[in-house]
N, C-alpha and C. Protein backbone atom coordinates (compact mmCIF):
# COMPACT_ATOMS: atom_id res chain seq x y z
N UNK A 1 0.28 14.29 7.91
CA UNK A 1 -1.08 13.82 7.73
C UNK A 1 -2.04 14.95 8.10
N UNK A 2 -2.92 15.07 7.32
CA UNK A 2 -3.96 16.18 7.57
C UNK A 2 -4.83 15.83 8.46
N UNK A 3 -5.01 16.92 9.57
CA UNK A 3 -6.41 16.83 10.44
C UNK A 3 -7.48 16.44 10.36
N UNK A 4 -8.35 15.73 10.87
CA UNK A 4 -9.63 15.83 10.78
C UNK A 4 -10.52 16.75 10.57
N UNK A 5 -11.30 17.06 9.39
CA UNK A 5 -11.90 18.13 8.99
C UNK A 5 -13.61 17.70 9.80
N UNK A 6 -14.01 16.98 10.25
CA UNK A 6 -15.26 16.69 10.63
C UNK A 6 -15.93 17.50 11.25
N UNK A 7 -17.09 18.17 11.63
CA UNK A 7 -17.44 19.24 12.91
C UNK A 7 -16.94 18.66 13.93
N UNK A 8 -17.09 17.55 14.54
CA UNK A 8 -17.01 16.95 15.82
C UNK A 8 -15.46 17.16 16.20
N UNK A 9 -14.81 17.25 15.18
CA UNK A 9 -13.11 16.89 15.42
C UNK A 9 -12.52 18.43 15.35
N UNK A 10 -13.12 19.06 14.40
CA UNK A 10 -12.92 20.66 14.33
C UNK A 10 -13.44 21.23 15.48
N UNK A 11 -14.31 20.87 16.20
CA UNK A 11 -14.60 21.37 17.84
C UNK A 11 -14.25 21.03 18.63
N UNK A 12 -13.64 19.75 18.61
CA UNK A 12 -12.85 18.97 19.82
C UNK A 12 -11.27 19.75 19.88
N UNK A 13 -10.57 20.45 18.65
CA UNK A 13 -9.42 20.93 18.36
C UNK A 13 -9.68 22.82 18.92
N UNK A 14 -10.55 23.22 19.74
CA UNK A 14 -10.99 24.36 19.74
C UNK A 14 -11.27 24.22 21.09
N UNK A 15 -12.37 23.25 21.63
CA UNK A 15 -12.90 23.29 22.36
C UNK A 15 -11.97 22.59 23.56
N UNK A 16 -11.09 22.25 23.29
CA UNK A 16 -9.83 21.07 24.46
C UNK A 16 -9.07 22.40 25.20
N UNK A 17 -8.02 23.38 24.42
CA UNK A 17 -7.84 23.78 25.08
C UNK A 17 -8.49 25.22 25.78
N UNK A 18 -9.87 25.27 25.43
CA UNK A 18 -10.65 26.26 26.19
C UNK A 18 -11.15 25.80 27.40
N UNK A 19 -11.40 24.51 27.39
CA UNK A 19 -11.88 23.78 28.57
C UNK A 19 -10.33 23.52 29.58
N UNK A 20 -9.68 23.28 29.54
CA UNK A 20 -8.17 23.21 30.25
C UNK A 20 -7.74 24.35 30.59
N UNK A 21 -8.62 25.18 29.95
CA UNK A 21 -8.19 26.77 30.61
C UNK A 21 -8.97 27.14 31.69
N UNK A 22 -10.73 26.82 31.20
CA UNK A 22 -11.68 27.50 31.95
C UNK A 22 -11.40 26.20 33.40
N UNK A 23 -10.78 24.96 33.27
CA UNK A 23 -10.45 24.17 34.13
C UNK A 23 -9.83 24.65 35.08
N UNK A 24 -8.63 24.87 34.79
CA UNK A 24 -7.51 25.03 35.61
C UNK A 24 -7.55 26.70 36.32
N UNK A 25 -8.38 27.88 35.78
CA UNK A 25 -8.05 29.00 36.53
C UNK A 25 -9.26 29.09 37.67
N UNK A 26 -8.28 30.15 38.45
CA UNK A 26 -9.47 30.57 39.60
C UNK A 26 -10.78 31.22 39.40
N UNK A 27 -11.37 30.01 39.53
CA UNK A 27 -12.81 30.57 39.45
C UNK A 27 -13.21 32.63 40.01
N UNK A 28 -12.78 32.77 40.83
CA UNK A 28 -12.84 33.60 41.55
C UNK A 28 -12.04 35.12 40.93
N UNK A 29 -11.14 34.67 39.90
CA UNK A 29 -10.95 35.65 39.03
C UNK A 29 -11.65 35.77 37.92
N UNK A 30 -12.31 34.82 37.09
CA UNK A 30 -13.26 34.98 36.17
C UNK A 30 -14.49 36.08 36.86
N UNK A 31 -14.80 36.29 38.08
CA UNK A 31 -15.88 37.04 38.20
C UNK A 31 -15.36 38.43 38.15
N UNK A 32 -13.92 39.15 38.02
CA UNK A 32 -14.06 40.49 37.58
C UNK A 32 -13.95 40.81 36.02
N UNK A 33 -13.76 41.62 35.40
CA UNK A 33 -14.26 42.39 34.22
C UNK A 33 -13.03 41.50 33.41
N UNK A 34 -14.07 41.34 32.00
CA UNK A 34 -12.84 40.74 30.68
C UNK A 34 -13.17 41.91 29.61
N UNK A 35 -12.14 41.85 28.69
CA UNK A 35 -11.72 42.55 27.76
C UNK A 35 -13.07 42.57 26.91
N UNK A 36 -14.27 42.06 27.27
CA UNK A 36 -15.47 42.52 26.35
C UNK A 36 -16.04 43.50 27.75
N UNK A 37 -16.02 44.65 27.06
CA UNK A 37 -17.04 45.86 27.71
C UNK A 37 -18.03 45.41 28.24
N UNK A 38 -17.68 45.65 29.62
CA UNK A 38 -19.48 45.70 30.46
C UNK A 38 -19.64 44.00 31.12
N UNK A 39 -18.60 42.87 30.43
CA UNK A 39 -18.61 41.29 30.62
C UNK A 39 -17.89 41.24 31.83
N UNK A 40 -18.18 40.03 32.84
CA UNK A 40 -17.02 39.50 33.56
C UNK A 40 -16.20 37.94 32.60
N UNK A 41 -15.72 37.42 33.35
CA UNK A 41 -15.11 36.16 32.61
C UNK A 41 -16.63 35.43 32.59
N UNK A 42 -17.24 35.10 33.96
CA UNK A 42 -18.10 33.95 34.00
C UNK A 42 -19.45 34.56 32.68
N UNK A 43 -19.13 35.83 32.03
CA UNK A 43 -20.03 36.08 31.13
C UNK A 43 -19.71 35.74 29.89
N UNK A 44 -18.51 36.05 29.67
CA UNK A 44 -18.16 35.31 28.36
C UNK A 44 -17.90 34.01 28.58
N UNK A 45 -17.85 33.07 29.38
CA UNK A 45 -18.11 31.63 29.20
C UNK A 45 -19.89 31.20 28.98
N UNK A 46 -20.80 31.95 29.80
CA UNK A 46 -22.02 31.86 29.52
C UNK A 46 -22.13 32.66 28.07
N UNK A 47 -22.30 33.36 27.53
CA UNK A 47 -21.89 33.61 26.17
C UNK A 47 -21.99 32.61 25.14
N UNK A 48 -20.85 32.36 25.34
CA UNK A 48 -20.42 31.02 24.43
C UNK A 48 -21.45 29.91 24.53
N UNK A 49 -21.93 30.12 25.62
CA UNK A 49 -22.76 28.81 26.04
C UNK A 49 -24.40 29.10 25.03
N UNK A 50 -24.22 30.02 25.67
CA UNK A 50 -26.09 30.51 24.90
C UNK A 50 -26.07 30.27 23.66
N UNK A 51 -24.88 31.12 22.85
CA UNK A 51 -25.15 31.70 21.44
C UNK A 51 -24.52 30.01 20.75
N UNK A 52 -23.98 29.09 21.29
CA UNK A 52 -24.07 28.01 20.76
C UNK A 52 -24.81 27.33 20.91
N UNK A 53 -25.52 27.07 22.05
CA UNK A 53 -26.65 26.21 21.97
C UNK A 53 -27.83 26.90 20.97
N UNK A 54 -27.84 28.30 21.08
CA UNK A 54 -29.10 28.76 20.13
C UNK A 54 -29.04 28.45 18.96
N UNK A 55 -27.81 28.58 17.95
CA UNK A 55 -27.70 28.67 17.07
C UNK A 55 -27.96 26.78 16.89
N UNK A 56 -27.69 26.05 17.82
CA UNK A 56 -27.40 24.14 17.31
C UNK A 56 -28.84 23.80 17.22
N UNK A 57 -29.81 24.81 18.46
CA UNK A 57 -31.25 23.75 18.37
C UNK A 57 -31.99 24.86 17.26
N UNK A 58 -31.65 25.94 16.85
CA UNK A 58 -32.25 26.41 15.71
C UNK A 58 -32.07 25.46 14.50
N UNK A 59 -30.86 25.29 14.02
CA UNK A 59 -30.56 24.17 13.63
C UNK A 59 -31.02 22.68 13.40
N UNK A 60 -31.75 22.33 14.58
CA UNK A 60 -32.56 20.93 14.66
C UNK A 60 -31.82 20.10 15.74
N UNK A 61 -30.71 20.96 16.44
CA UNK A 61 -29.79 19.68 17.35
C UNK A 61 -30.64 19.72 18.38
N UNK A 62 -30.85 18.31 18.93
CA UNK A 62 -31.68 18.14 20.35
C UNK A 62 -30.37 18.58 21.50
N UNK A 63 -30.45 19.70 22.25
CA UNK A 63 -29.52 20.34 23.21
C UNK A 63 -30.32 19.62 24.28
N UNK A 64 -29.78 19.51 25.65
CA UNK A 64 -30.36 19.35 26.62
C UNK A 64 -30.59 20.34 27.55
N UNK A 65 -31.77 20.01 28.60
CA UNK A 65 -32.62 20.96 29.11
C UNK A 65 -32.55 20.99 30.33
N UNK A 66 -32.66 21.74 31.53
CA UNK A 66 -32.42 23.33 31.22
C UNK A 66 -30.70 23.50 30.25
N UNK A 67 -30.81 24.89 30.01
CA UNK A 67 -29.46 25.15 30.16
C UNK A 67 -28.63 25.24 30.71
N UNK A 68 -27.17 24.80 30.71
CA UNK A 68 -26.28 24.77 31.76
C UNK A 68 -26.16 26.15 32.14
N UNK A 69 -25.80 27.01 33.04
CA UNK A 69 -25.90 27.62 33.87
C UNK A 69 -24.42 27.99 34.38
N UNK A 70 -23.75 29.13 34.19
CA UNK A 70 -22.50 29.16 35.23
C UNK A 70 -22.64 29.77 36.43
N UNK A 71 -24.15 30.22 36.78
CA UNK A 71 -24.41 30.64 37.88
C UNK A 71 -25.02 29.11 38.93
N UNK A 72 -25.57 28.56 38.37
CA UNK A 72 -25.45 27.64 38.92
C UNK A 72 -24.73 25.96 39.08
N UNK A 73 -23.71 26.04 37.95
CA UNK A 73 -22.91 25.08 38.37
C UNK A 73 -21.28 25.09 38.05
N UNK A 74 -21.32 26.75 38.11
CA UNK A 74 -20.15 26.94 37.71
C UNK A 74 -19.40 27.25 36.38
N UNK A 75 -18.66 27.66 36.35
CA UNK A 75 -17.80 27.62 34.74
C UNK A 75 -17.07 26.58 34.13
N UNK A 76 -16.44 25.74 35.61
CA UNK A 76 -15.82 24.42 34.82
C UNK A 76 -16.68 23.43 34.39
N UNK A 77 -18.02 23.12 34.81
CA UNK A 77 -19.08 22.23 34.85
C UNK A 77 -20.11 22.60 33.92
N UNK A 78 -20.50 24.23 34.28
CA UNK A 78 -21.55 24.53 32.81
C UNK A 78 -21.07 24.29 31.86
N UNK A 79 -19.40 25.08 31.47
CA UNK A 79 -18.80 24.23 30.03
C UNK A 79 -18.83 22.82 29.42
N UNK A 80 -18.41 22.30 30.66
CA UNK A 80 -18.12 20.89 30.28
C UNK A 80 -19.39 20.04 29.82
N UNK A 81 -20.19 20.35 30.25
CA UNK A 81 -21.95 20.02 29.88
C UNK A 81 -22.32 20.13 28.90
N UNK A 82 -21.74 21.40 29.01
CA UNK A 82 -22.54 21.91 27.25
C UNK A 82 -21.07 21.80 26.28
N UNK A 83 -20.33 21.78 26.36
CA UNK A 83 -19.45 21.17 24.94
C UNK A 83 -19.81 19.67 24.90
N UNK A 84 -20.06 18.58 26.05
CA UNK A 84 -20.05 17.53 25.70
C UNK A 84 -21.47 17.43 25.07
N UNK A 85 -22.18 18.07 25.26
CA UNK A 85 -23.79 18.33 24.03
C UNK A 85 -23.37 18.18 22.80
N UNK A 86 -22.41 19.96 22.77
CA UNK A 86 -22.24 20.28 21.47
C UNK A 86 -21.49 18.93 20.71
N UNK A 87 -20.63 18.14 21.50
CA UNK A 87 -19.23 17.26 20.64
C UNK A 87 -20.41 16.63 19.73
N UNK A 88 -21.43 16.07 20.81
CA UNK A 88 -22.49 14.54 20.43
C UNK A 88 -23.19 15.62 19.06
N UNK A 89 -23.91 16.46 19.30
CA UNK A 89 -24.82 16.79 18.21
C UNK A 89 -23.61 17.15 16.68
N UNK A 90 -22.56 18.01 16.95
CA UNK A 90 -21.46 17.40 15.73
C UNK A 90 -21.34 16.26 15.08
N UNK A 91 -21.36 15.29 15.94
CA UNK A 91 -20.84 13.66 15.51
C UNK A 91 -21.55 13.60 15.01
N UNK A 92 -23.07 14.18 14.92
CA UNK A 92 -24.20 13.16 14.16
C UNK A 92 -23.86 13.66 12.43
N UNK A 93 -23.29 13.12 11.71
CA UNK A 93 -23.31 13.73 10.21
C UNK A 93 -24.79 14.07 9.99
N UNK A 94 -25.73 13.37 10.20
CA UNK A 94 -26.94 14.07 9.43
C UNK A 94 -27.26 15.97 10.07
N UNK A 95 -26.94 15.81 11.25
CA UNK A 95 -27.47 17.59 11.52
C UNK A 95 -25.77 18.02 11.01
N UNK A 96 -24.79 17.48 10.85
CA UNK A 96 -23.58 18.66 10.68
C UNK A 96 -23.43 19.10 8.99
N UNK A 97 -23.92 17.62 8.42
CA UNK A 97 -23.86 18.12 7.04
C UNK A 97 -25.31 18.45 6.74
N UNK A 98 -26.20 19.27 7.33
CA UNK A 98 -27.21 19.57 6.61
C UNK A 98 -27.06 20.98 6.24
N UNK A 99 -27.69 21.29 4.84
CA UNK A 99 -27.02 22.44 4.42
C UNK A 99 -27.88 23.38 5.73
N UNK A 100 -27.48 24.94 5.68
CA UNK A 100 -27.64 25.90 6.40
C UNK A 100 -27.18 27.30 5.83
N UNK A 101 -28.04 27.79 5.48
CA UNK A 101 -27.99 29.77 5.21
C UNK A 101 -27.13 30.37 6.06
N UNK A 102 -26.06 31.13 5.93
CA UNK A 102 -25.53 32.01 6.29
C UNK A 102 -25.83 33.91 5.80
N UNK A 103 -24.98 34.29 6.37
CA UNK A 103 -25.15 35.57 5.25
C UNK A 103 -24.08 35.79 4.82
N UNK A 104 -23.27 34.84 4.48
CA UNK A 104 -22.31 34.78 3.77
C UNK A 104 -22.50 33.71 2.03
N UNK A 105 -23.49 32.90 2.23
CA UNK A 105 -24.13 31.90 1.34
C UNK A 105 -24.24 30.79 2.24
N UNK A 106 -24.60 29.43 1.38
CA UNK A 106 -24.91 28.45 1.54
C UNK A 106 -24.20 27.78 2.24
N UNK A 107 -23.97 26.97 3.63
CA UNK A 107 -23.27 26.09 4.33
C UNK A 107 -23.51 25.04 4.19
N UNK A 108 -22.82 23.98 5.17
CA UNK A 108 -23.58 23.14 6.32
C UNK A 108 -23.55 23.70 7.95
N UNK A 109 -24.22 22.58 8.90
CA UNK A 109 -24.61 23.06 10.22
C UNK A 109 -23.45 23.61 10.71
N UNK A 110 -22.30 21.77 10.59
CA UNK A 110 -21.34 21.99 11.00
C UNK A 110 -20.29 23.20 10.53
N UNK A 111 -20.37 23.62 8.92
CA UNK A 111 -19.31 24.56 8.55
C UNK A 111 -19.44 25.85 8.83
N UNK A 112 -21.05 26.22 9.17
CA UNK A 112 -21.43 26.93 10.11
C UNK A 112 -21.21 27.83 11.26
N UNK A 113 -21.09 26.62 11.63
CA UNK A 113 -20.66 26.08 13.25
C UNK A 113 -19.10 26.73 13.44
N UNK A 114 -18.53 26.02 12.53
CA UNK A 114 -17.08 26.25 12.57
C UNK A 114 -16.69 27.60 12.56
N UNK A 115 -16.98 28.29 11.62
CA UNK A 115 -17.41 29.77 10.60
C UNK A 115 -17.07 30.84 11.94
N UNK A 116 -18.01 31.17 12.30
CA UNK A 116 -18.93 31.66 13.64
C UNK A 116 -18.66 31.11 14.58
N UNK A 117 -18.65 30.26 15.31
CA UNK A 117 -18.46 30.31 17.27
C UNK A 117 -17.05 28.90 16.69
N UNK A 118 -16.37 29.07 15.46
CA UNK A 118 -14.88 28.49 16.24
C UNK A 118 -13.99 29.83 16.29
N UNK A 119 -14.15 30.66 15.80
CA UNK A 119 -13.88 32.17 15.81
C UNK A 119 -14.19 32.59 17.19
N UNK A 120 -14.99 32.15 18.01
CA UNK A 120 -15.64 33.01 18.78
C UNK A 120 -14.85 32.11 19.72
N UNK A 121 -14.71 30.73 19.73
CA UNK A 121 -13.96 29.27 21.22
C UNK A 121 -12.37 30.33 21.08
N UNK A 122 -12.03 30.88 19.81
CA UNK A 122 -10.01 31.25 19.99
C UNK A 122 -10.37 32.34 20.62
N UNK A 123 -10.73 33.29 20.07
CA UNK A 123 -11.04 34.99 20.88
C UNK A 123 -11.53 35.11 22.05
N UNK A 124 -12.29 34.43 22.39
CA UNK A 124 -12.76 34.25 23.57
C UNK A 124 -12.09 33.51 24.45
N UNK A 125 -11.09 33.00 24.25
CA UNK A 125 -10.72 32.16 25.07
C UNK A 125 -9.06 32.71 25.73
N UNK A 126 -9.01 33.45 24.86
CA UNK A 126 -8.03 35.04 25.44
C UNK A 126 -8.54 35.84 25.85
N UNK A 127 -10.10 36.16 26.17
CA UNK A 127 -10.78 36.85 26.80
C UNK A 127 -10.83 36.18 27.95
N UNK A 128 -11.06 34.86 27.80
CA UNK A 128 -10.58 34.42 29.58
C UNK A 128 -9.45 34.12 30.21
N UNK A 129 -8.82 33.92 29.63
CA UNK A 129 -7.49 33.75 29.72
C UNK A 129 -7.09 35.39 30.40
N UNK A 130 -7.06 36.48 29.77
CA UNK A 130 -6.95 37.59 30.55
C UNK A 130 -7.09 37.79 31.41
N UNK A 131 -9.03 37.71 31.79
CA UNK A 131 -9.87 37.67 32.58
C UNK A 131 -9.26 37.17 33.91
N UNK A 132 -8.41 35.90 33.77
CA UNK A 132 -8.65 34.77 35.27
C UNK A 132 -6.57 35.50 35.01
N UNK A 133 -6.12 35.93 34.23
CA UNK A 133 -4.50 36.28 34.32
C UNK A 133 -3.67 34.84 33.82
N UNK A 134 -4.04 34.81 32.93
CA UNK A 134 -3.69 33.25 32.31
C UNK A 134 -3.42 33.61 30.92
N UNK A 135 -1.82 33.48 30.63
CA UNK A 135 -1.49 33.92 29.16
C UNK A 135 -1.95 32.67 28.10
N UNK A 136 -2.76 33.22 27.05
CA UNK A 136 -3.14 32.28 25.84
C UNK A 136 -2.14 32.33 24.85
N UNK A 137 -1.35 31.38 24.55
CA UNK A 137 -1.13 32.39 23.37
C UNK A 137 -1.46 31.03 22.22
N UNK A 138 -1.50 31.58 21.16
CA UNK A 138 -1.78 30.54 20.15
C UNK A 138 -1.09 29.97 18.80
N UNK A 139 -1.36 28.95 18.75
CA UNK A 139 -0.60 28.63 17.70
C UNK A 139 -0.43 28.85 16.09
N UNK A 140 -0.03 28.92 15.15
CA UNK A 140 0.28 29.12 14.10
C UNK A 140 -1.08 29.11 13.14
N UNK A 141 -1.67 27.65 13.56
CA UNK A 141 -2.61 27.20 12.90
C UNK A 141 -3.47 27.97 13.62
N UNK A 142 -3.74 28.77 14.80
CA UNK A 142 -4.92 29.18 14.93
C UNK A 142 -4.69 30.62 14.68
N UNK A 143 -3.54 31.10 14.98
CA UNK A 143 -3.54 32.43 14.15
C UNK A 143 -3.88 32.17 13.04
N UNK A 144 -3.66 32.00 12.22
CA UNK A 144 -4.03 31.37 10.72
C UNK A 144 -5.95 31.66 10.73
N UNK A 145 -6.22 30.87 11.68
CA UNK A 145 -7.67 30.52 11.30
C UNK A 145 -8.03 32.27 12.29
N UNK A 146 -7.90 32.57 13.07
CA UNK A 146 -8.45 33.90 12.79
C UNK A 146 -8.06 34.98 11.96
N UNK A 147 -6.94 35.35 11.93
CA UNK A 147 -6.94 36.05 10.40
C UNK A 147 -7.60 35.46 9.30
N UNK A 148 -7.98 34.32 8.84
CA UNK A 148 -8.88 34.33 8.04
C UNK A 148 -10.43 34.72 8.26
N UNK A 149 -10.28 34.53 9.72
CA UNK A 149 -11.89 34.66 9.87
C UNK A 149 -12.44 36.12 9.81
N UNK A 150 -11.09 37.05 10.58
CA UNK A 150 -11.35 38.43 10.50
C UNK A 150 -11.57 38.74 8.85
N UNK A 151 -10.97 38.61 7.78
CA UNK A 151 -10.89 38.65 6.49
C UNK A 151 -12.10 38.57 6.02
N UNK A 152 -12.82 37.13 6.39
CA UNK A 152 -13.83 36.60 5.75
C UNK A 152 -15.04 37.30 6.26
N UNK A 153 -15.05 37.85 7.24
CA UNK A 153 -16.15 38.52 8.22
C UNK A 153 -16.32 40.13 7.08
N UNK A 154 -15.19 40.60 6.99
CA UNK A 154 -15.05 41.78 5.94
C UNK A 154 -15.82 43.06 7.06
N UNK A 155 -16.40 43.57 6.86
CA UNK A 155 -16.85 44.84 8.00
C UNK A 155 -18.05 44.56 8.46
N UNK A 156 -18.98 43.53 8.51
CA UNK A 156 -19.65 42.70 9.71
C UNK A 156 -19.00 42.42 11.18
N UNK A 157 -17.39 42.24 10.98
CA UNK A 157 -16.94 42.01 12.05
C UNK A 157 -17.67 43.33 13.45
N UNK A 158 -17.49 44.26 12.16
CA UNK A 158 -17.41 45.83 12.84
C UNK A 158 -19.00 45.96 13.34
N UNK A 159 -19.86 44.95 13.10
CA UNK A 159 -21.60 45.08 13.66
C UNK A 159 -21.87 45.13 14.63
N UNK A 160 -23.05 45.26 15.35
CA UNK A 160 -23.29 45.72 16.87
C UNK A 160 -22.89 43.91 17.47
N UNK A 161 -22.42 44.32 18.59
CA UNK A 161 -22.20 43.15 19.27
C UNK A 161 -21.49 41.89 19.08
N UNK A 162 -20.45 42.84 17.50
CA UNK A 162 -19.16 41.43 17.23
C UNK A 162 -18.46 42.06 17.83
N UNK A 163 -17.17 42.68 16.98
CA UNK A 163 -16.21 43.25 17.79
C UNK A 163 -15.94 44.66 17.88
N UNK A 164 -15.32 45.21 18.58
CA UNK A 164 -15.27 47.11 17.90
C UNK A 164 -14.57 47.05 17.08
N UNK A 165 -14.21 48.78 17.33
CA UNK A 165 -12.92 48.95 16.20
C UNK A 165 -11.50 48.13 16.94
N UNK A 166 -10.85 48.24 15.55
CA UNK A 166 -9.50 47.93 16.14
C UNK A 166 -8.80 48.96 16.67
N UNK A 167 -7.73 48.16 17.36
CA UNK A 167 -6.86 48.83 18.27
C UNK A 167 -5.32 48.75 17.68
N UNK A 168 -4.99 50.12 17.54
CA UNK A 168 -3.43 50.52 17.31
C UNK A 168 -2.90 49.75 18.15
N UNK A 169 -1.66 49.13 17.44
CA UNK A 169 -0.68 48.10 18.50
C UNK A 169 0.67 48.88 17.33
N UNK A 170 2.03 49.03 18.26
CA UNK A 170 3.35 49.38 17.60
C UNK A 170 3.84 48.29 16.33
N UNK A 171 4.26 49.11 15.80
CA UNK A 171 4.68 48.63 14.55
C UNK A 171 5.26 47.30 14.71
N UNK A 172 6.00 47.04 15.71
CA UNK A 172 6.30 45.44 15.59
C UNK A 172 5.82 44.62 16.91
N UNK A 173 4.73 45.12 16.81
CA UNK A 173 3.72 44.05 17.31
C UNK A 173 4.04 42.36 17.23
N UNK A 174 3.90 41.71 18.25
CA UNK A 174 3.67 40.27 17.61
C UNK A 174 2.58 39.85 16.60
N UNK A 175 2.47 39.00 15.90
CA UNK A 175 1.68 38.52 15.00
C UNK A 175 0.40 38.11 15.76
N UNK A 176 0.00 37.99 16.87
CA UNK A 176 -1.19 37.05 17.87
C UNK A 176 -1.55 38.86 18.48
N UNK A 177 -0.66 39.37 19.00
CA UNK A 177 -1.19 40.87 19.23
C UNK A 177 -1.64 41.56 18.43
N UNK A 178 -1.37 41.49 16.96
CA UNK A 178 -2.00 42.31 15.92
C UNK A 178 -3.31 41.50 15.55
N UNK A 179 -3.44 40.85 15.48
CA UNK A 179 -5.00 39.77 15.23
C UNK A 179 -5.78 40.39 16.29
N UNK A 180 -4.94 40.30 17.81
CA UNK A 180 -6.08 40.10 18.87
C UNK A 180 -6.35 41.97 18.76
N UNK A 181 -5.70 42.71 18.18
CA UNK A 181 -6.43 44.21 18.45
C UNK A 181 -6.93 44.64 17.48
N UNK A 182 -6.96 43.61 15.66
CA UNK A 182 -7.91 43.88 14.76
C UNK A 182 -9.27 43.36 15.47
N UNK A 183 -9.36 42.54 16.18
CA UNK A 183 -10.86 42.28 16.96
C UNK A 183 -11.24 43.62 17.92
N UNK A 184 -10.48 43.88 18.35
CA UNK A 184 -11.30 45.57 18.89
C UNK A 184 -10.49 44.83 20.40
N UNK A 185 -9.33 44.12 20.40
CA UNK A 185 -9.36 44.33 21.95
C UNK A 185 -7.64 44.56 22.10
N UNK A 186 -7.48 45.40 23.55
CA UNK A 186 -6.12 45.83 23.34
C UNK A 186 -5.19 45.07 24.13
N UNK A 187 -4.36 44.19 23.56
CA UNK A 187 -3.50 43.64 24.13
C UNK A 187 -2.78 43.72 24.93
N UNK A 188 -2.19 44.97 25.08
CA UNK A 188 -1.40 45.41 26.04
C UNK A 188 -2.15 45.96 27.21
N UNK A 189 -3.36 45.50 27.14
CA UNK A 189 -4.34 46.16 28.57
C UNK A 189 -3.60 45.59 29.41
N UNK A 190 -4.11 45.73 30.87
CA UNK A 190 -3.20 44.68 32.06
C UNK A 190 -4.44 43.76 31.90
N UNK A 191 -4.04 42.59 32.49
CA UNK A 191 -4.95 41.79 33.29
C UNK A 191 -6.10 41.90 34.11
């Protein structure tokens, strides 16, 4: 039986086990350096946090106010705040199917949505996973969905502030190591 294609259900399948990750590790290792230059962990969870809420209330989604904060309530709690925003403003079909400009063409909010920061919930979420020393590894279907996304991105990926260049990995690389060092990050770094 096929998945639920809905935004709400396509973020709940993204967003479950990023939250069980940012759950369960030591806070206290997220605050040294992750595999994005110059980031700690608790930055790429705030990250995620900003550039989704910006992009939902540009959009028309009513986000709530202030913003969650991982300086002030943490990483397991700012997340959890703000995905349970994001789940509700998904569910609503009228903001997920409203069309939306890309620079790729014509969307909706939600396909959008998906496009762009569900690309960003897998990669990132081996960026924390590193970060706190917590192996990600992923499944079939989500390898799948980032190699397509790297594909579909075409050399935008390569723009200021997506990913760098890629990174040489040995010829028989795993299949999840060669994805994760076409994003510009090197797998075999340590922890």
């Amino acid at each position: 039986m096929p998945l639920p294609r809905d935004a709400a259900s396509v973020f709940d399948r993204k967003n479950t086990p990023l939250m069980r990750l940012v759950d369960s590790v030591d806070p206290q290792r997220l605050a040294g350096p992750s595999p994005c230059a110059g980031w700690t962990g608790f930055d790429v969870v705030q990250h995620l946090i900003d550039t989704q809420r910006d992009f939902l209330q540009k959009a028309g989604a009513d986000m709530p106010d202030p913003t969650p904060t991982v300086e002030a309530l943490g990483a397991p709690t700012a997340w959890r705040t703000h995905a349970e925003a994001v789940a509700r403003q998904l569910a609503d079909d009228t903001l997920a199917e409203r069309p939306y400009e890309t620079p790729f063409g014509t969307s909706t909010v939600g396909g959008a949505f998906e496009r762009f920061f569900g690309f960003d919930l897998l990669v990132h979420r081996w960026d924390i996973g590193r970060t706190a020393g917590a192996e990600v590894v992923f499944s079939d279907r989500e390898l799948d969905q980032i190699e397509e996304s790297v594909a579909g991105f075409g050399e935008a990926i390569r723009g200021e502030g997506v990913c760098g260049p890629a990174v040489e990995v040995p010829a028989d690389a795993s299949r999840q190591d060669r994805l994760i060092a076409l994003t510009g990050r090197d797998p075999s770094a340590p922890a």
